[in-house]
N, C-alpha and C. Protein backbone atom coordinates (compact mmCIF):
# COMPACT_ATOMS: atom_id res chain seq x y z
N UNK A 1 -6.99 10.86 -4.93
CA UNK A 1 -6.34 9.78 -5.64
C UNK A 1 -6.78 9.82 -7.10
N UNK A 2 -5.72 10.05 -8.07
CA UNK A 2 -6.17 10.16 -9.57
C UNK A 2 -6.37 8.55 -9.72
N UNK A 3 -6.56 8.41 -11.47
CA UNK A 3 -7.15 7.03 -11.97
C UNK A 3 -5.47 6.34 -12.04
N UNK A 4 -4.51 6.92 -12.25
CA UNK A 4 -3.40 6.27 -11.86
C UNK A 4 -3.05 5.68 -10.83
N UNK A 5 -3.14 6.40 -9.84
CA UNK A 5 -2.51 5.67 -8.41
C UNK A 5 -3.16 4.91 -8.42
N UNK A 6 -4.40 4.33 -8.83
CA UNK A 6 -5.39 3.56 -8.48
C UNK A 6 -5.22 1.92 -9.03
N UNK A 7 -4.39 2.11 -10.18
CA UNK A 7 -3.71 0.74 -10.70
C UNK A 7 -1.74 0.56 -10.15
N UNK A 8 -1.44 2.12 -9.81
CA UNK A 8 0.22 2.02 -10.13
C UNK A 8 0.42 2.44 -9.03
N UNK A 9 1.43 2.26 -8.30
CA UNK A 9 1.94 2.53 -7.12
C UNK A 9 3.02 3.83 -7.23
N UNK A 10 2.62 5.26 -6.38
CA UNK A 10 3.61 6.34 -6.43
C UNK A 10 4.83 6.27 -6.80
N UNK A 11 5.26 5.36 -6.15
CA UNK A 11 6.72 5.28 -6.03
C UNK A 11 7.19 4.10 -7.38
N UNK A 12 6.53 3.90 -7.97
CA UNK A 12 6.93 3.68 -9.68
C UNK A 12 6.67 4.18 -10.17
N UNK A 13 5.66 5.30 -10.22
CA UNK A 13 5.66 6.18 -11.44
C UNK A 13 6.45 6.92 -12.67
N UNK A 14 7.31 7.39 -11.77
CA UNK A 14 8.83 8.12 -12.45
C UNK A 14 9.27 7.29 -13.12
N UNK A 15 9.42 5.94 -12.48
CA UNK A 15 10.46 4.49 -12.88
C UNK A 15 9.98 4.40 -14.53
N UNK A 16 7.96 4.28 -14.31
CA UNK A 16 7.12 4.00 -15.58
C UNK A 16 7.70 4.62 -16.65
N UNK A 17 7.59 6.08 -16.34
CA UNK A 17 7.21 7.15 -17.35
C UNK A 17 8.97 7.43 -18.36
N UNK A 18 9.57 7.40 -17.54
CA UNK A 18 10.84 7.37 -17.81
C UNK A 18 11.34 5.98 -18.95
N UNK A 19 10.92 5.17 -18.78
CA UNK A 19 11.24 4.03 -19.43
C UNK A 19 9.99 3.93 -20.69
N UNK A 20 8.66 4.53 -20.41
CA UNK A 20 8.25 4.66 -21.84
C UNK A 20 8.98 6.13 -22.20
N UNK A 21 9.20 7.09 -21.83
CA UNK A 21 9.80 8.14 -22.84
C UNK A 21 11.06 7.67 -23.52
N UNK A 22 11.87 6.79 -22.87
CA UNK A 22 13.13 6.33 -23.50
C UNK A 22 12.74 5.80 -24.70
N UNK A 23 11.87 4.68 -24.51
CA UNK A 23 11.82 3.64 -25.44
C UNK A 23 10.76 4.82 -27.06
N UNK A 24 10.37 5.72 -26.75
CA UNK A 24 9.91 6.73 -27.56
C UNK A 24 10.67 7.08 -28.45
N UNK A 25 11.67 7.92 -27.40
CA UNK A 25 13.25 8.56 -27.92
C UNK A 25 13.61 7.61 -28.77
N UNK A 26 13.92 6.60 -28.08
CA UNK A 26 14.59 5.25 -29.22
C UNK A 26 14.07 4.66 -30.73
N UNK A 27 12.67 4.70 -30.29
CA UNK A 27 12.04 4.25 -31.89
C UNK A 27 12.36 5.66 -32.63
N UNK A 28 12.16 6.39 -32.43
CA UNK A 28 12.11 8.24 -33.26
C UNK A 28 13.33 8.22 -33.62
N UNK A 29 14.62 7.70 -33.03
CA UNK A 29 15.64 7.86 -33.85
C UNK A 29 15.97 6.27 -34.32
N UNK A 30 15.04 5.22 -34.86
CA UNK A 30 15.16 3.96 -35.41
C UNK A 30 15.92 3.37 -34.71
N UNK A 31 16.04 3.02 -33.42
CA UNK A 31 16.80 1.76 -32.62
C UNK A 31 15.86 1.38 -32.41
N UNK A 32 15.40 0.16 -32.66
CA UNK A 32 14.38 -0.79 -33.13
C UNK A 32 14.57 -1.51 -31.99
N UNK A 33 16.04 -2.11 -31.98
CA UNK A 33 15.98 -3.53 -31.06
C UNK A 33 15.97 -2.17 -28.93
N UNK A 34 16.57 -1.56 -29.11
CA UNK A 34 16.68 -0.81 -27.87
C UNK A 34 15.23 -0.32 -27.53
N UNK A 35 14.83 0.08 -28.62
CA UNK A 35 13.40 0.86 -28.15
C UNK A 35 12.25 -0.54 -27.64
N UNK A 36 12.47 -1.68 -28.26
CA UNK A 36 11.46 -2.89 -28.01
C UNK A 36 12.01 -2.95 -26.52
N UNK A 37 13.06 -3.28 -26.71
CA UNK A 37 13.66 -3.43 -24.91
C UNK A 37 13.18 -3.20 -23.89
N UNK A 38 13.35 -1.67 -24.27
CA UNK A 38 12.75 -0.57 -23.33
C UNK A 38 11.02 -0.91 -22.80
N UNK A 39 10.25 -0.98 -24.22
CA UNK A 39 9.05 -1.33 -24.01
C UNK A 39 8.78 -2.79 -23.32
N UNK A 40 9.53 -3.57 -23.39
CA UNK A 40 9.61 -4.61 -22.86
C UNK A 40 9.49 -4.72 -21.15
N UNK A 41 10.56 -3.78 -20.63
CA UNK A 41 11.07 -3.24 -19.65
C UNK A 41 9.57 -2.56 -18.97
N UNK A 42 9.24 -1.34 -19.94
CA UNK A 42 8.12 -0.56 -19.27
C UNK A 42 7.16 -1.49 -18.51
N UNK A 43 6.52 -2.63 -19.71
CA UNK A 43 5.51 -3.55 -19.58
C UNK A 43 5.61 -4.40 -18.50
N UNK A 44 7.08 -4.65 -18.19
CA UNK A 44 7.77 -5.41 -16.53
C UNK A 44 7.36 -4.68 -15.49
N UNK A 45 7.79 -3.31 -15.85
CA UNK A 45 8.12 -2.19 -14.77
C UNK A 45 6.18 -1.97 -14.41
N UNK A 46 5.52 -1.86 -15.06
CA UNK A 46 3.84 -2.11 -14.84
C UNK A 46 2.88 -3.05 -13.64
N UNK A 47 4.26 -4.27 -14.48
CA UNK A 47 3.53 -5.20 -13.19
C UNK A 47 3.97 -5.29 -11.97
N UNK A 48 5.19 -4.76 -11.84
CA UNK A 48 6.29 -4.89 -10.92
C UNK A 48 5.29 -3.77 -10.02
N UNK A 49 4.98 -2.50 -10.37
CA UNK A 49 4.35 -1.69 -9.31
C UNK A 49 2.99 -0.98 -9.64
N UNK A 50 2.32 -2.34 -10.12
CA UNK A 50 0.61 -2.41 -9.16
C UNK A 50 0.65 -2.50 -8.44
N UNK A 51 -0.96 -1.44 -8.22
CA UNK A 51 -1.01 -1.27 -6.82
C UNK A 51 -2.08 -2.66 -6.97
N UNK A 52 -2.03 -3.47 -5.93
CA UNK A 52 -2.38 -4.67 -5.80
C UNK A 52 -3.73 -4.44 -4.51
N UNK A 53 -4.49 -4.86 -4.03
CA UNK A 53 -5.87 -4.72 -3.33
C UNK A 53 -5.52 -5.88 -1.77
N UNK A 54 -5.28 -5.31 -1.22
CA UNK A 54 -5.04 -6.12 0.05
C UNK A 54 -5.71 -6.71 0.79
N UNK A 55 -6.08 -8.14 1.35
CA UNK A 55 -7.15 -8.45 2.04
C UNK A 55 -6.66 -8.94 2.81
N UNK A 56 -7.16 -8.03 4.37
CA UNK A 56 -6.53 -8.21 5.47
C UNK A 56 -7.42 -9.24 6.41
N UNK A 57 -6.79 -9.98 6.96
CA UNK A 57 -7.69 -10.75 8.02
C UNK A 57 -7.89 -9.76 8.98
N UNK A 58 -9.25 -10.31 9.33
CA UNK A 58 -10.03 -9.46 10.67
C UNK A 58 -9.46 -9.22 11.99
N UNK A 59 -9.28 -10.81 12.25
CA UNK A 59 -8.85 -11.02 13.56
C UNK A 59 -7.48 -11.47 13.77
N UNK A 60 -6.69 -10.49 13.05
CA UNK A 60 -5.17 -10.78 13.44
C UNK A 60 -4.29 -9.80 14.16
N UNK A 61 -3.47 -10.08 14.82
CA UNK A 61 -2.59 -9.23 15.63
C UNK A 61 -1.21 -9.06 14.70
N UNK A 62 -0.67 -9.99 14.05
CA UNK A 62 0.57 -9.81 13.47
C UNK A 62 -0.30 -10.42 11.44
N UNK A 63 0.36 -9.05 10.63
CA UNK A 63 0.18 -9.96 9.09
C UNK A 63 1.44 -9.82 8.65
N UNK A 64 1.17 -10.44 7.29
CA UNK A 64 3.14 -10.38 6.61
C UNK A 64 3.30 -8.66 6.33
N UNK A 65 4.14 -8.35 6.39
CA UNK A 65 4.63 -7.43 5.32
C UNK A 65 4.91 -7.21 4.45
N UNK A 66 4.99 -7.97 3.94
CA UNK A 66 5.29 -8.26 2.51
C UNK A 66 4.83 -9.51 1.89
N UNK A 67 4.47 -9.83 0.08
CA UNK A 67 4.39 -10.78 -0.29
C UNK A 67 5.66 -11.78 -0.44
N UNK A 68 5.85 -12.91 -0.73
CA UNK A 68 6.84 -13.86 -1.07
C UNK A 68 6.91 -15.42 -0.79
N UNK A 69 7.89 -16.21 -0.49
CA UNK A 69 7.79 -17.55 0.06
C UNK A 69 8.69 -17.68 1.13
N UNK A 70 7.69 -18.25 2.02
CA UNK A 70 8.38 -18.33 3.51
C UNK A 70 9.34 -19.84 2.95
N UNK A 71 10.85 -19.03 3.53
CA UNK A 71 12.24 -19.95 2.99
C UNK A 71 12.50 -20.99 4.11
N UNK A 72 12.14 -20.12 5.39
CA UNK A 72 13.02 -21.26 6.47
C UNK A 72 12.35 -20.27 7.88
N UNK A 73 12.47 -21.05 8.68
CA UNK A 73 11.57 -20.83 9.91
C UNK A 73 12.78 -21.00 10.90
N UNK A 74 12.73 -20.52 11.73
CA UNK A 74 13.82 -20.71 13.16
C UNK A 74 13.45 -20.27 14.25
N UNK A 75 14.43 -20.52 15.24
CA UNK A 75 14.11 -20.14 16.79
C UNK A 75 15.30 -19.52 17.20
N UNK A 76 15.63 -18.98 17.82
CA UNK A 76 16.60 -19.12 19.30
C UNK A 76 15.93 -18.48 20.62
N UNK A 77 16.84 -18.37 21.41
CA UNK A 77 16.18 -18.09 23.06
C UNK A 77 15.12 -16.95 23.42
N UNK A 78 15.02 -16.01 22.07
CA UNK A 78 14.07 -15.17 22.61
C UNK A 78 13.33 -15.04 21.15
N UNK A 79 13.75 -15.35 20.01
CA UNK A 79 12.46 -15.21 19.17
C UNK A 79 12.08 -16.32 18.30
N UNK A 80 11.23 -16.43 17.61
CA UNK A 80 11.05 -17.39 16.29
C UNK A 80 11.53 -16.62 15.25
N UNK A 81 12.31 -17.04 14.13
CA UNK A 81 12.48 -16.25 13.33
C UNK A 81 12.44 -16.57 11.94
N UNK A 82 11.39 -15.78 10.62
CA UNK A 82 10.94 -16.53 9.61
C UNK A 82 11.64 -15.73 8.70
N UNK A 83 11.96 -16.54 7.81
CA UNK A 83 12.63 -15.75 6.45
C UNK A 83 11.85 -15.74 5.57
N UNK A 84 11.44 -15.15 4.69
CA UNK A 84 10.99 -14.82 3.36
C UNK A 84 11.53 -14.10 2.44
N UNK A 85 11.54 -14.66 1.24
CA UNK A 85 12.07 -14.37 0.09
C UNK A 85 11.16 -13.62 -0.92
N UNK A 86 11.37 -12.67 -1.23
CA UNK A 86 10.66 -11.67 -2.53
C UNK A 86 11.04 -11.78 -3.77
N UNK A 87 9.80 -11.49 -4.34
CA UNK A 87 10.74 -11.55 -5.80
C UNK A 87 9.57 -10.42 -6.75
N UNK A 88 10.81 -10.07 -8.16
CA UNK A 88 9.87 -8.96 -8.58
C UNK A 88 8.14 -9.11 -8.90
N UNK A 89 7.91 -10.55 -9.34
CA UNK A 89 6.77 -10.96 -9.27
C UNK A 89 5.69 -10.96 -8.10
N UNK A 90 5.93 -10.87 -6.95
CA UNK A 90 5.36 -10.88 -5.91
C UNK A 90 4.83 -9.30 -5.63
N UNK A 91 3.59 -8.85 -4.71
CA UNK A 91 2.94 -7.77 -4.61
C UNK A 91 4.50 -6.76 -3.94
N UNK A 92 5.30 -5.60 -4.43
CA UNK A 92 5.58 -4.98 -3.80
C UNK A 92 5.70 -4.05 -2.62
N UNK A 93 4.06 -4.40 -2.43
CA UNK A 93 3.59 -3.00 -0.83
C UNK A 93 4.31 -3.66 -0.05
N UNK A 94 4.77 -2.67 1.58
CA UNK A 94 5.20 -2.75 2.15
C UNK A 94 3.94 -2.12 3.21
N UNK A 95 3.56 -3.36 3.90
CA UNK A 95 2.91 -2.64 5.32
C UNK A 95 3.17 -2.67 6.09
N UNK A 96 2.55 -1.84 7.53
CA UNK A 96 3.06 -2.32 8.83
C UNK A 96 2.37 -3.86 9.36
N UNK A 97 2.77 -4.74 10.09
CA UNK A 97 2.89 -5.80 10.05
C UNK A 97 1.42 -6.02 11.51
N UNK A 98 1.39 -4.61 12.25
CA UNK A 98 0.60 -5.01 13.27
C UNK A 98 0.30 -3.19 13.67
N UNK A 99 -0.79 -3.12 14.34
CA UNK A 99 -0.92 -1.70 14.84
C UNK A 99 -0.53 -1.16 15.98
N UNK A 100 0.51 0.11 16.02
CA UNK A 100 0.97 1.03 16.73
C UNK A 100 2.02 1.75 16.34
N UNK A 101 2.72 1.65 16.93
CA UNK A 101 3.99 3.05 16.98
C UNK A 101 5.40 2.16 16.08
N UNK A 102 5.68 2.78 15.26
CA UNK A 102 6.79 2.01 14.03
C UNK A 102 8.04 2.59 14.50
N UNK A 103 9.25 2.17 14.39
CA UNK A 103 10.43 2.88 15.11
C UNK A 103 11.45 2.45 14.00
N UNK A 104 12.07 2.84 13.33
CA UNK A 104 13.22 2.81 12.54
C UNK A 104 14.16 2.48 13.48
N UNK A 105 14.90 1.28 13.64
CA UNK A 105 15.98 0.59 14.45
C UNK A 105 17.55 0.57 13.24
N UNK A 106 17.21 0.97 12.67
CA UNK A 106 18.14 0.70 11.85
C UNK A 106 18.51 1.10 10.31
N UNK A 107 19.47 1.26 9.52
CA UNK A 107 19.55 1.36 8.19
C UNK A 107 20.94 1.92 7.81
N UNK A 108 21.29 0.81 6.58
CA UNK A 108 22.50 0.89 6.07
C UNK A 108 22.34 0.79 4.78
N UNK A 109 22.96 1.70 3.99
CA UNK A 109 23.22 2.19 2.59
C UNK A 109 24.33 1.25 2.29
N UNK A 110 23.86 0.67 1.18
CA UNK A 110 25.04 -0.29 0.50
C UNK A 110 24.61 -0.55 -1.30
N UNK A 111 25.00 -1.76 -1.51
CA UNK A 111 24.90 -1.56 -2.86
C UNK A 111 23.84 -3.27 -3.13
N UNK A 112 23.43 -3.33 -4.33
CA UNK A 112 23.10 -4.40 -4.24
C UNK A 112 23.21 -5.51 -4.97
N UNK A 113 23.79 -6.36 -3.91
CA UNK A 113 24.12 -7.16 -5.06
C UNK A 113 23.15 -8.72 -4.82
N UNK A 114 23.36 -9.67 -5.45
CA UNK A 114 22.18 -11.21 -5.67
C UNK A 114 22.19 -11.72 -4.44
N UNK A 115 21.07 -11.50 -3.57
CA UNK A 115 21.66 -12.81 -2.33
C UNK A 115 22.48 -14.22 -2.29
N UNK A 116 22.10 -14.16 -3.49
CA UNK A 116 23.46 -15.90 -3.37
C UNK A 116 24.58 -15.53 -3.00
N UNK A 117 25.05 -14.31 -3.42
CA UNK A 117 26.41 -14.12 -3.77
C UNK A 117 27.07 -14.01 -1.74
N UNK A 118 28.46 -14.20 -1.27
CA UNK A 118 28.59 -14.21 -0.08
C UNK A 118 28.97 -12.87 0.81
N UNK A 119 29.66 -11.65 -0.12
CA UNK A 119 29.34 -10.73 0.81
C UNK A 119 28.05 -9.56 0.55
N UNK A 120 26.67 -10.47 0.10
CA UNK A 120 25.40 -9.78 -0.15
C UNK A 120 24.90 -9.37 1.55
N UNK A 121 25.47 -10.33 2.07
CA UNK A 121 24.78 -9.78 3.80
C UNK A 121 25.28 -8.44 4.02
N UNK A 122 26.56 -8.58 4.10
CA UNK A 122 27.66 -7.32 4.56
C UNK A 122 27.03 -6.06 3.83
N UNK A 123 27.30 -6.18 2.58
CA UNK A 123 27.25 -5.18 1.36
C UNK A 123 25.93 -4.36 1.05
N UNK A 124 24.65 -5.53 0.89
CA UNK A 124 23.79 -4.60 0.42
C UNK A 124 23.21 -3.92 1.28
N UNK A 125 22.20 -3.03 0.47
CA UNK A 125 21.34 -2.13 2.01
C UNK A 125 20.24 -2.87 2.78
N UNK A 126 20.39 -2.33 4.01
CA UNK A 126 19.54 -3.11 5.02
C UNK A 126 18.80 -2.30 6.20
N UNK A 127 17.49 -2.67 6.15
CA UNK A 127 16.80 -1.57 7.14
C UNK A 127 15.89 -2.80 7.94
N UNK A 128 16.02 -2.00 9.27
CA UNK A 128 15.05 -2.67 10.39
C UNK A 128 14.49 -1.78 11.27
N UNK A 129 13.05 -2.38 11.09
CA UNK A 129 11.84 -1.41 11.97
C UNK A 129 11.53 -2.44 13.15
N UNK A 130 10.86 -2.02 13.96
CA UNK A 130 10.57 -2.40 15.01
C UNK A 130 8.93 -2.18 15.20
N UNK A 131 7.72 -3.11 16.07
CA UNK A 131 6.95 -2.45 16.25
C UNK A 131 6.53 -3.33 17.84
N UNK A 132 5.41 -3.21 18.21
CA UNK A 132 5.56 -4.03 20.11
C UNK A 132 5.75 -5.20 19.82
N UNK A 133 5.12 -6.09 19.34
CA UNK A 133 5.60 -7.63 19.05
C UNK A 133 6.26 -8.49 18.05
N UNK A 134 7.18 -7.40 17.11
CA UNK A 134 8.06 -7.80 15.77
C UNK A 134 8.40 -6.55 15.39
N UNK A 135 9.79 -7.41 15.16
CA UNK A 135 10.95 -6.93 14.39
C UNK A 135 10.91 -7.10 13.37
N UNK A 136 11.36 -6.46 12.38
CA UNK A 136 11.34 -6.91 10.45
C UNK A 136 12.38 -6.30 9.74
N UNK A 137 13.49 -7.11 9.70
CA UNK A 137 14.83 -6.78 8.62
C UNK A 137 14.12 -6.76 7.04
N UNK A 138 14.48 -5.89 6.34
CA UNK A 138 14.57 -5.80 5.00
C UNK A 138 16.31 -5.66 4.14
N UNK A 139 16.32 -7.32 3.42
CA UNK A 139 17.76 -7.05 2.90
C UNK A 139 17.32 -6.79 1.45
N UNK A 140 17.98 -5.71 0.82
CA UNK A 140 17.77 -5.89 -0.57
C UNK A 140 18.52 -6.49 -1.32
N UNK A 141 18.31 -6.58 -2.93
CA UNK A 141 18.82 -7.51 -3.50
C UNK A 141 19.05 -7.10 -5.15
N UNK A 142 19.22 -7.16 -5.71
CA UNK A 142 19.62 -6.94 -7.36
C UNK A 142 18.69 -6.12 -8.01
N UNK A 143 17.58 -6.02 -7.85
CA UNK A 143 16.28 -5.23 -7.72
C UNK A 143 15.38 -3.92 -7.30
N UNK A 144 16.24 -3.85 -6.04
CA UNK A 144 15.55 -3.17 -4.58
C UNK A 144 15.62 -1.39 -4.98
N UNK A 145 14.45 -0.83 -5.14
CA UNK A 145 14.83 0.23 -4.83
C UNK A 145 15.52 0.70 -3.92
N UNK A 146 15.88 2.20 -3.45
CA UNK A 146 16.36 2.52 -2.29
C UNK A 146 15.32 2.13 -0.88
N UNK A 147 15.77 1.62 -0.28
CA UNK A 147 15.32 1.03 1.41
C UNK A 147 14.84 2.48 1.97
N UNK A 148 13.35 2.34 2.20
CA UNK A 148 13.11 3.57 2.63
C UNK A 148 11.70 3.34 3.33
N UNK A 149 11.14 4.10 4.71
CA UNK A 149 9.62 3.96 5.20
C UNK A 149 9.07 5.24 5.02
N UNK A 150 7.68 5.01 4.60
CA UNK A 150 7.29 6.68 4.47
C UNK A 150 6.59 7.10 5.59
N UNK A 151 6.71 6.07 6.50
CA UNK A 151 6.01 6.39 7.94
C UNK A 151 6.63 5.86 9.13
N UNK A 152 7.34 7.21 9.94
CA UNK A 152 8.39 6.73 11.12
C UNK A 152 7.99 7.39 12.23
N UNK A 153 8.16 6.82 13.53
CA UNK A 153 7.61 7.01 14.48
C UNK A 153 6.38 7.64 14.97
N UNK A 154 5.50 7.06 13.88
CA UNK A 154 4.22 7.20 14.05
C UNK A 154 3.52 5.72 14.43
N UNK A 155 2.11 6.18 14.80
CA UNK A 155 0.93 5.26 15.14
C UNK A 155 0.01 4.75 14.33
N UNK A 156 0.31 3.90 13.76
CA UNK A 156 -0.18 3.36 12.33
C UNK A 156 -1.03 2.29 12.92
N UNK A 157 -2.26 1.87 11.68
CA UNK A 157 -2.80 0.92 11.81
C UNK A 157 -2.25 -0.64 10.96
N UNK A 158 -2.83 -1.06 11.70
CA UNK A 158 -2.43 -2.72 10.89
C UNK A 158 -2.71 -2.84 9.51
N UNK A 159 -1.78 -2.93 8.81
CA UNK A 159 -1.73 -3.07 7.05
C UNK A 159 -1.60 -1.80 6.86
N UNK A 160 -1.48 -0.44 7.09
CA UNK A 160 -1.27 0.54 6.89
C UNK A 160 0.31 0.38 5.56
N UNK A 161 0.42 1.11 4.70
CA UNK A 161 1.28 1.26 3.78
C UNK A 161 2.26 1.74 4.20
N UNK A 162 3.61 1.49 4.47
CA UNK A 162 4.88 2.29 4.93
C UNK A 162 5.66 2.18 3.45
N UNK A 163 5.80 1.56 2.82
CA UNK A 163 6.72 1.90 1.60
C UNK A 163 6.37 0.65 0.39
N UNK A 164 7.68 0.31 -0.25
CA UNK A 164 7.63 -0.65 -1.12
C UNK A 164 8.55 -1.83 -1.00
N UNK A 165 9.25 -2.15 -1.45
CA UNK A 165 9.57 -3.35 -1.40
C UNK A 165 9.62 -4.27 -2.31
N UNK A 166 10.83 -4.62 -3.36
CA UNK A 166 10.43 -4.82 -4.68
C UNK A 166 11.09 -6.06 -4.81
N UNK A 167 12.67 -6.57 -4.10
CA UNK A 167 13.05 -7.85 -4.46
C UNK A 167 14.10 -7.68 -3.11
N UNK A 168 14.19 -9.20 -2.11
CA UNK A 168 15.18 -9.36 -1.69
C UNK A 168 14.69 -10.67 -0.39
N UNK A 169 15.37 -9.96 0.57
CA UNK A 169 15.00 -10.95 1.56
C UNK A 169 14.29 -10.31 3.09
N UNK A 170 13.14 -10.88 3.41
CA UNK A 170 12.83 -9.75 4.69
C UNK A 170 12.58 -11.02 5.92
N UNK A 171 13.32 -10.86 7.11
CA UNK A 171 13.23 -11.47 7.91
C UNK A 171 12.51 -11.00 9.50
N UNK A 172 11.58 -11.63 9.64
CA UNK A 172 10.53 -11.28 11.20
C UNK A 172 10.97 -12.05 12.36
N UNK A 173 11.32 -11.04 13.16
CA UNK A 173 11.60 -11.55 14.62
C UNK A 173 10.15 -11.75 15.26
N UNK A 174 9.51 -12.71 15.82
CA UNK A 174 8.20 -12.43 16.49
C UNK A 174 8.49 -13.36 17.99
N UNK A 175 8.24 -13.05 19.12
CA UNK A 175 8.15 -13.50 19.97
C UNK A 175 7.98 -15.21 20.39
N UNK A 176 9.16 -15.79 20.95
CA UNK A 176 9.31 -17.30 21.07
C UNK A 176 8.17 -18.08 21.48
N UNK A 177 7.38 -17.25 22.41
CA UNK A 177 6.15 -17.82 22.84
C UNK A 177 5.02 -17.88 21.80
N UNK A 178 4.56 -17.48 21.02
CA UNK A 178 3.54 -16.96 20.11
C UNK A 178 3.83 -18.34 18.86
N UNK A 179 2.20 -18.44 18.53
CA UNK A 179 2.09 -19.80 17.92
C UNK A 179 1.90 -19.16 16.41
N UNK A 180 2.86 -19.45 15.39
CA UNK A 180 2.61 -18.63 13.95
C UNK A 180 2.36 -19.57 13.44
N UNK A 181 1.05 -19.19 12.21
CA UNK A 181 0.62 -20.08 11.34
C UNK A 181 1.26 -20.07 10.05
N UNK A 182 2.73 -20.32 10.16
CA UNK A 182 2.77 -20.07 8.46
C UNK A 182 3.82 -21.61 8.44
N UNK A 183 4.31 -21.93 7.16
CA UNK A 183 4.82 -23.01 7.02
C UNK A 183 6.35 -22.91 5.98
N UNK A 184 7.13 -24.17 5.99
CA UNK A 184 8.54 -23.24 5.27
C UNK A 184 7.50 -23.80 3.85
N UNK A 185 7.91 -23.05 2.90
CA UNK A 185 7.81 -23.48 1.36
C UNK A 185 6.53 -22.83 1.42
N UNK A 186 5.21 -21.92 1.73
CA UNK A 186 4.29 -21.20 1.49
C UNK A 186 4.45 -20.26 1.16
N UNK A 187 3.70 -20.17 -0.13
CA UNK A 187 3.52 -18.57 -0.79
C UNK A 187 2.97 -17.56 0.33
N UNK A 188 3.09 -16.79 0.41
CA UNK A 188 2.14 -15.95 1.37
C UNK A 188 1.85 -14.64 0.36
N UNK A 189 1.03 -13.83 0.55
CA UNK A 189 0.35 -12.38 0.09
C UNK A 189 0.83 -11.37 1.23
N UNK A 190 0.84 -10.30 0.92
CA UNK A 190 1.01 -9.25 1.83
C UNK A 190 -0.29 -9.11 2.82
N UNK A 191 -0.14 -8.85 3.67
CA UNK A 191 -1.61 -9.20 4.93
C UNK A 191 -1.39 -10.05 5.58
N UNK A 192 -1.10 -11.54 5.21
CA UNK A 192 -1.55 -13.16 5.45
C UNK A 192 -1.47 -12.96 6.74
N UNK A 193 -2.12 -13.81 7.00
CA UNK A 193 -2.00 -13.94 9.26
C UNK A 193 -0.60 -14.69 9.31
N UNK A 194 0.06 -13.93 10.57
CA UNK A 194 1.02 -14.46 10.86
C UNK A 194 0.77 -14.98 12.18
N UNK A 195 -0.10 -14.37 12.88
CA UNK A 195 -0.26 -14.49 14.44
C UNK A 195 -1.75 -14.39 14.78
């Protein structure tokens, strides 16, 4: 691990470097207001993918996957089901949510557009993993890189890193019986106990 990865997350790097060489290009040929932009942009694009320090609870069976604010909580006949909302401000990692075997259930290439908007369900891209006691939709959103895990049908540990995750909506199926500690309107961190 160089001294980079160690503040920036892989999978922004390119995003970084690219957006300071632009904004380079731009001052060198005097676009003043484009090249600030850009730097503007870079300095976003920085915080957007730190690598952020995870603190996992000890004694948990299920954590979030992601950072954000739990939107709305539900049930039906076989699961509880919690929504959370991301945003670029929030830690981007993407972990596994509990330890064992990760299964890609799903994934659709689309485009992305604002969750407000009404055919954002249909339209944008959407991926769902599976693991023994939760399910976890990822919808993206105006933001989202490409929807992608860097670890599939493997045996991962709990909080283990599967990808990123930069803005949208990610929803957890967890078992109807099982008592979750989280609440609607809480910030949560990536880790937090869910179970």
């Amino acid at each position: 691990m160089n001294l980079i990865d160690k503040y920036i997350l892989k999978e922004g790097q390119r995003v970084i470097l690219s957006l300071f060489v632009i904004a380079i290009v731009l001052h060198l040929l005097n676009l003043e207001f484009l090249s600030t932009l850009f730097l503007l942009i870079f300095f976003l694009s920085l915080y957007i993918f730190r690598n952020e320090k995870i603190e996992l609870c000890k004694d948990c069976t299920i954590v979030s996957p992601v950072s954000g604010e739990v939107h709305a909580i539900d049930f039906n006949e076989k699961y509880k089901i919690i929504y959370i909302n991301t945003s670029l401000f929030d830690n981007s990692i993407l972990i596994a949510p509990q330890s064992g075997n990760l299964k890609l259930t799903y994934l659709k290439r689309g485009i992305n557009l604002p969750l407000n908007e009404k055919l954002s369900k249909k339209l944008n891209e959407k991926l769902i993993f599976e693991q023994k006691n939760i399910k976890v939709e990822l919808l993206s959103s105006t933001a989202t890189n490409e929807l992608a895990l860097s670890k599939i049908n493997e045996n991962l540990d709990i909080a283990q890193k599967i990808g990123i995750f930069t803005q949208g909506e990610v929803i957890l199926f967890i078992d109807k019986n099982v008592d979750i500690s989280l609440q609607i309107g809480q910030k949560i961190k990536v880790g937090t106990k869910i179970v």
